[in-house]
Structures are given as structure tokens and as C-alpha cells.
C-alpha atoms as a PDB file:
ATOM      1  CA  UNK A   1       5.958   8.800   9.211  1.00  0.00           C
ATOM      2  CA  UNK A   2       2.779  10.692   7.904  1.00  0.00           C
ATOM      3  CA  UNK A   3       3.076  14.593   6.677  1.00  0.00           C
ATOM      4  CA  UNK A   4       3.002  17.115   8.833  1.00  0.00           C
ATOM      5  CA  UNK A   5      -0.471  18.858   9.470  1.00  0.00           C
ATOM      6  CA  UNK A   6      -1.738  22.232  10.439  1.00  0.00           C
ATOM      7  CA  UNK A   7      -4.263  21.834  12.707  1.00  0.00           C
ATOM      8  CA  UNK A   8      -6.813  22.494   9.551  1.00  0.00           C
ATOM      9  CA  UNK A   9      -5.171  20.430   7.814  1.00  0.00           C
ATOM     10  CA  UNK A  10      -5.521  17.747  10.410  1.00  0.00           C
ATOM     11  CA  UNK A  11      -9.628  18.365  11.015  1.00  0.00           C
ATOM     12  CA  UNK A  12     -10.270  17.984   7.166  1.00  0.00           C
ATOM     13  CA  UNK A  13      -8.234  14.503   6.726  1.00  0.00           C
ATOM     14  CA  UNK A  14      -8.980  12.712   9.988  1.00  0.00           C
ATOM     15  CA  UNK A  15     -11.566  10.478   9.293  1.00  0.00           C
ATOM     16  CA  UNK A  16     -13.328   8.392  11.860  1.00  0.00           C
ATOM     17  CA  UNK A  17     -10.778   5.353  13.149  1.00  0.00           C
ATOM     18  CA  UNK A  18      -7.851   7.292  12.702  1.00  0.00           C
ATOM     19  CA  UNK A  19      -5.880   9.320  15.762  1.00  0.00           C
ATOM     20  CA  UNK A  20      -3.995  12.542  14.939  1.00  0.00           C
ATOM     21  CA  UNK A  21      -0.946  13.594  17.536  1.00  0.00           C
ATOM     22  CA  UNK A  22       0.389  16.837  17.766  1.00  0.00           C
ATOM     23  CA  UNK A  23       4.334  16.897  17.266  1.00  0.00           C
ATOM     24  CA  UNK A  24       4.600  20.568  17.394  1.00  0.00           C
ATOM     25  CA  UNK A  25       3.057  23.316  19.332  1.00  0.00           C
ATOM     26  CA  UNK A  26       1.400  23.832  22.710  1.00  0.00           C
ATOM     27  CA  UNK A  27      -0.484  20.994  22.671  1.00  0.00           C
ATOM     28  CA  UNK A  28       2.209  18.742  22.034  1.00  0.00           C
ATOM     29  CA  UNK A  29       1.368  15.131  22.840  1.00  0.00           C
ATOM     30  CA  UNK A  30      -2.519  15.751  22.828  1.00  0.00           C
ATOM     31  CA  UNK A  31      -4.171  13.120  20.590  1.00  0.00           C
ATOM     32  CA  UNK A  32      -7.648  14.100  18.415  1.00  0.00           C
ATOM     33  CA  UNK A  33     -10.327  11.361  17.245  1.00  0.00           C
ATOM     34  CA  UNK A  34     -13.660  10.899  16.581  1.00  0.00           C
ATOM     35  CA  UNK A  35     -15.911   9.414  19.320  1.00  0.00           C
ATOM     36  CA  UNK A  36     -16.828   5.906  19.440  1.00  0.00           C
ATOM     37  CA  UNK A  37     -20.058   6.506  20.198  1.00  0.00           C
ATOM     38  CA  UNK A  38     -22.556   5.641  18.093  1.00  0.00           C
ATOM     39  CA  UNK A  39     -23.895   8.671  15.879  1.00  0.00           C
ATOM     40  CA  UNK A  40     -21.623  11.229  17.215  1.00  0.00           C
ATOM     41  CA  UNK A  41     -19.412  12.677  15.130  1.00  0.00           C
ATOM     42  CA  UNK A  42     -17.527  15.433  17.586  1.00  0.00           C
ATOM     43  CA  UNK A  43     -14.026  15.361  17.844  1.00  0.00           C
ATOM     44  CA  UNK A  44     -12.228  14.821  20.921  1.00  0.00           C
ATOM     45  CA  UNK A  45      -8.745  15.519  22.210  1.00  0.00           C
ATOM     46  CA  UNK A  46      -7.113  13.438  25.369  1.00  0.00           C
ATOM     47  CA  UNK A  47      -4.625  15.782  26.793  1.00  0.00           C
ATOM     48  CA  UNK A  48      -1.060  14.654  26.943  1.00  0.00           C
ATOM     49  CA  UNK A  49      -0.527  15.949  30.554  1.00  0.00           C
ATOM     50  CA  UNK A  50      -4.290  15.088  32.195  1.00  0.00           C
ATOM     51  CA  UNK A  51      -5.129  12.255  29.920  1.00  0.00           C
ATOM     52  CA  UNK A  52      -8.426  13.189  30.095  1.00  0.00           C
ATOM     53  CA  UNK A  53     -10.619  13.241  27.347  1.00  0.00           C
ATOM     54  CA  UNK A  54     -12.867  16.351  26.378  1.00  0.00           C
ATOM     55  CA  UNK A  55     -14.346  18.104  22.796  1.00  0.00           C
ATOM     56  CA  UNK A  56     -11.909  19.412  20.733  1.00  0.00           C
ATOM     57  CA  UNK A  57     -12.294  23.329  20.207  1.00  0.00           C
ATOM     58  CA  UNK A  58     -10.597  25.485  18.258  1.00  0.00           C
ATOM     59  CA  UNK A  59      -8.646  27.661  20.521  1.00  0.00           C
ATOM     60  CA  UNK A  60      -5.509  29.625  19.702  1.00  0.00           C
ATOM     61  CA  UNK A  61      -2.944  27.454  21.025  1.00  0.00           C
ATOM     62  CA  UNK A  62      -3.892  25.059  18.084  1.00  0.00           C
ATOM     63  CA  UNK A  63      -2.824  28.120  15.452  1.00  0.00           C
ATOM     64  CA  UNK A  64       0.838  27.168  15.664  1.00  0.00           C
ATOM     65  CA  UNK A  65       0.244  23.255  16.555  1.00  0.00           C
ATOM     66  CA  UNK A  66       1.226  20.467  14.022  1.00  0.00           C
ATOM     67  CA  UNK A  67       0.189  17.324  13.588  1.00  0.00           C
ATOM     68  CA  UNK A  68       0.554  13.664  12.155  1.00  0.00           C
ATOM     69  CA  UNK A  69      -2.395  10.994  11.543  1.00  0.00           C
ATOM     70  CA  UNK A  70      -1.445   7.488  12.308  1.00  0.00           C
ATOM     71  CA  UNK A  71      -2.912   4.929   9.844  1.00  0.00           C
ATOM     72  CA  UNK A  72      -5.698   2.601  10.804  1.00  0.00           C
ATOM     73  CA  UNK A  73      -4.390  -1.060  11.284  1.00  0.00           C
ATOM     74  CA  UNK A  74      -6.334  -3.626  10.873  1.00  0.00           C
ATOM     75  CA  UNK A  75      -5.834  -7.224  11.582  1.00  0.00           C
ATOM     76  CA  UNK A  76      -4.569  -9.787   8.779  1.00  0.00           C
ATOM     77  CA  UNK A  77      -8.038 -11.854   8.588  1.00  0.00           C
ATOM     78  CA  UNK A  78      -9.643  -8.111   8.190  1.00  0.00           C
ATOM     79  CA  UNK A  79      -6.950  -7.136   5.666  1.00  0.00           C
ATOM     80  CA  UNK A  80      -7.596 -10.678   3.279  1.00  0.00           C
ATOM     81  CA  UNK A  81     -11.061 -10.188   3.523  1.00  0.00           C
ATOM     82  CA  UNK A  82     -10.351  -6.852   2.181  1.00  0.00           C
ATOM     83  CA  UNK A  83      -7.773  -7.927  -0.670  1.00  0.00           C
ATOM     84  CA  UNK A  84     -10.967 -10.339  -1.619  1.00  0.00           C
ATOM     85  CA  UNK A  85     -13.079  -7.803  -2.005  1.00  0.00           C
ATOM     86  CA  UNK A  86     -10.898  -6.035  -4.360  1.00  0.00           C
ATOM     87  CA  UNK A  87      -8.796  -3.847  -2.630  1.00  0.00           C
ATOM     88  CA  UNK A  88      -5.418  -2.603  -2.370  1.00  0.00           C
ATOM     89  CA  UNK A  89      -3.971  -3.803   1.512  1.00  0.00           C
ATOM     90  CA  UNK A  90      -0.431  -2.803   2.949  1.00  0.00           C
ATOM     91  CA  UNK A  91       1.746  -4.731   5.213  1.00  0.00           C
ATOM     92  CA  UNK A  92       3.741  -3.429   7.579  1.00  0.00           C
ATOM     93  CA  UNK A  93       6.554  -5.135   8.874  1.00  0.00           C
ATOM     94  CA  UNK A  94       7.616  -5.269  12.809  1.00  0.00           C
ATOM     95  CA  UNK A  95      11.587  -3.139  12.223  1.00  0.00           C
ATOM     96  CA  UNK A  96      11.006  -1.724   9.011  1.00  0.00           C
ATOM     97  CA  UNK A  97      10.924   1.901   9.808  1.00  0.00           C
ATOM     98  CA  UNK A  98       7.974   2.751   7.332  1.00  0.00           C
ATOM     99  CA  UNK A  99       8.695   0.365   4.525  1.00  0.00           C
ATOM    100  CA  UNK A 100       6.068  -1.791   3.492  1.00  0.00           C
ATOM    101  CA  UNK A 101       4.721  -4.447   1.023  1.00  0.00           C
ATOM    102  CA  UNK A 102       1.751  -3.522  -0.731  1.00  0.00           C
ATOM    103  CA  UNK A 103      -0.753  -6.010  -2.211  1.00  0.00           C
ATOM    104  CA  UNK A 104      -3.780  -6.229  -4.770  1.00  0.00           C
ATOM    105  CA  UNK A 105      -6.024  -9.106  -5.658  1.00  0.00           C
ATOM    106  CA  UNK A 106      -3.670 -10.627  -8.001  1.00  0.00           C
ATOM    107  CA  UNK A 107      -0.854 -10.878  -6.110  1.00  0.00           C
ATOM    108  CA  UNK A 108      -0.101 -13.963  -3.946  1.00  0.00           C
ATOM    109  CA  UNK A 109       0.397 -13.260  -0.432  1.00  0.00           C
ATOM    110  CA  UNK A 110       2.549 -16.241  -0.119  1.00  0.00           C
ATOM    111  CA  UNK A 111       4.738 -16.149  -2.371  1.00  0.00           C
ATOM    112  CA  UNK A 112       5.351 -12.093  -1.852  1.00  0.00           C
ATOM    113  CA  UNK A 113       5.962 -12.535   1.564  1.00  0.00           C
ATOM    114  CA  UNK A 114       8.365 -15.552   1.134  1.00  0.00           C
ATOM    115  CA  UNK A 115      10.473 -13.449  -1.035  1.00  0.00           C
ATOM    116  CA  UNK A 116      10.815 -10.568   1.704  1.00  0.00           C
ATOM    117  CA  UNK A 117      14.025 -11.151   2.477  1.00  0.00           C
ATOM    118  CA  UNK A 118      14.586 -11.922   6.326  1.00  0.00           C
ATOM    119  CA  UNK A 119      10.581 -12.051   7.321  1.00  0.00           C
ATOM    120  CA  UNK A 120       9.024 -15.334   8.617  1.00  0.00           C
ATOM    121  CA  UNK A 121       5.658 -16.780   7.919  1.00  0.00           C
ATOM    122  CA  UNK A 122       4.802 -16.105  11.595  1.00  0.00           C
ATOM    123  CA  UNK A 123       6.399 -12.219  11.193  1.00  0.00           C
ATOM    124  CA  UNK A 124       4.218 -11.513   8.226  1.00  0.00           C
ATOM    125  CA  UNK A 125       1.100 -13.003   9.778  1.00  0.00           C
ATOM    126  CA  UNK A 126       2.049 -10.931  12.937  1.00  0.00           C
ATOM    127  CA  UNK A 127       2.587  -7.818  11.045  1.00  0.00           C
ATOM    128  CA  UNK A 128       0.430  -4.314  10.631  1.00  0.00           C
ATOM    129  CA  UNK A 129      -2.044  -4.033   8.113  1.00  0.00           C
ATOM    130  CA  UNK A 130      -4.036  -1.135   6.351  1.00  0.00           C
ATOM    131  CA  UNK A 131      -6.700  -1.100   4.070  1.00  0.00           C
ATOM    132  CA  UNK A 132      -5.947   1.399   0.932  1.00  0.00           C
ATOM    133  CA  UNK A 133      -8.775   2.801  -1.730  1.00  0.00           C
END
């Protein structure tokens, strides 16, 4: 699982893509992200209660609020195309409870995956992916 944020904390590292819950606080269950909409770049929050989706403000129920940031999966084709290009991709396997097997453009995909002890072709090909620096 991913730190545990103030809600500063959480404004400054959520980048666009990403969703931010908060464990802790009065707003527990509300979830924070970007908009999808082209060119905007407000924050919203979809209430855990309402589900409905409105701008995040600062208010002072979010002083004592915590939060985690849930990586941004990508698919496998995205995640090759990304290992191609020279960067560093993580696989996530379905069970693992947060381990992971992380690649770089010298590694063989097949061969690390075959040596995951327990994990299918199909299982790794089926897995979560993230894109790293």
C-alpha cells in the first residue's frame, strides 16, 4: 500500500491519472483526481456517501484527513511499449499483496516471468502494470 498523506501532502504528489482516497478523517472514503477534461486542471473529489462529483476545496474537515494515491495501471501492450522506449515498468501480480517484478530494457520479460514461481503466461499477461521514471 502507498504512504500515508496529509491532505498537502496528497495535493502536491497527485498528478493527473492518479486517484487519492482518504483512509482517515472526515472525509473518509472520498476519492480526489484531476478532471478529464481537456485543459482543466481543478481537482475534484466524489464523495463517498453522495457519489457525486464536485471541486475539491480546502475546508477544515480535510486538516485531520489522510490519504493514499493508488498507482496508475496501465495495460501490458502500453507497459512494453514503454520498456521499449527505455523505461523502467512494474508488474503486478493478481494475489501478491504488493509484491512485484520490476523490469528495464535489458531484461527479458519471458524468461523473468517464467521464473516467478507459481505465475502462468496467461497470469503475467493478465497482470497490473505501471510505468516508473
Amino acid at each position: 500500500m502507498s504512504e500515508l498523506l496529509t491532505t498537502g501532502q496528497m495535493i502536491d504528489k497527485l498528478e493527473k491519472g492518479e486517484i487519492a482516497e482518504c483512509i482517515q478523517g472526515d472525509n473518509k472514503g472520498a476519492k480526489v483526481y484531476y478532471s478529464k477534461v481537456p485543459g482543466h486542471k481543478r481537482l475534484l473529489v466524489e464523495h463517498s456517501v453522495t457519489l457525486i462529483e464536485d471541486i475539491f476545496n480546502l475546508c477544515d474537515y480535510h486538516k485531520n484527513s489522510f490519504w493514499i494515491i493508488y498507482p496508475r495501471y496501465v495495460s501490458y501492450v502500453e507497459a512494453i511499449k514503454a520498456l521499449k522506449a527505455g523505461y523502467t515498468v512494474r508488474c503486478y501480480p493478481e494475489g501478491d499483496d504488493g509484491g512485484y517484478i520490476e523490469f528495464n530494457e535489458a531484461d527479458s520479460l519471458y524468461s523473468v516471468a517464467n521464473s516467478w514461481t507459481g505465475m502462468t503466461w496467461g497470469s503475467f499477461l493478465a497482470s497490473k502494470w505501471t510505468i516508473e521514471g
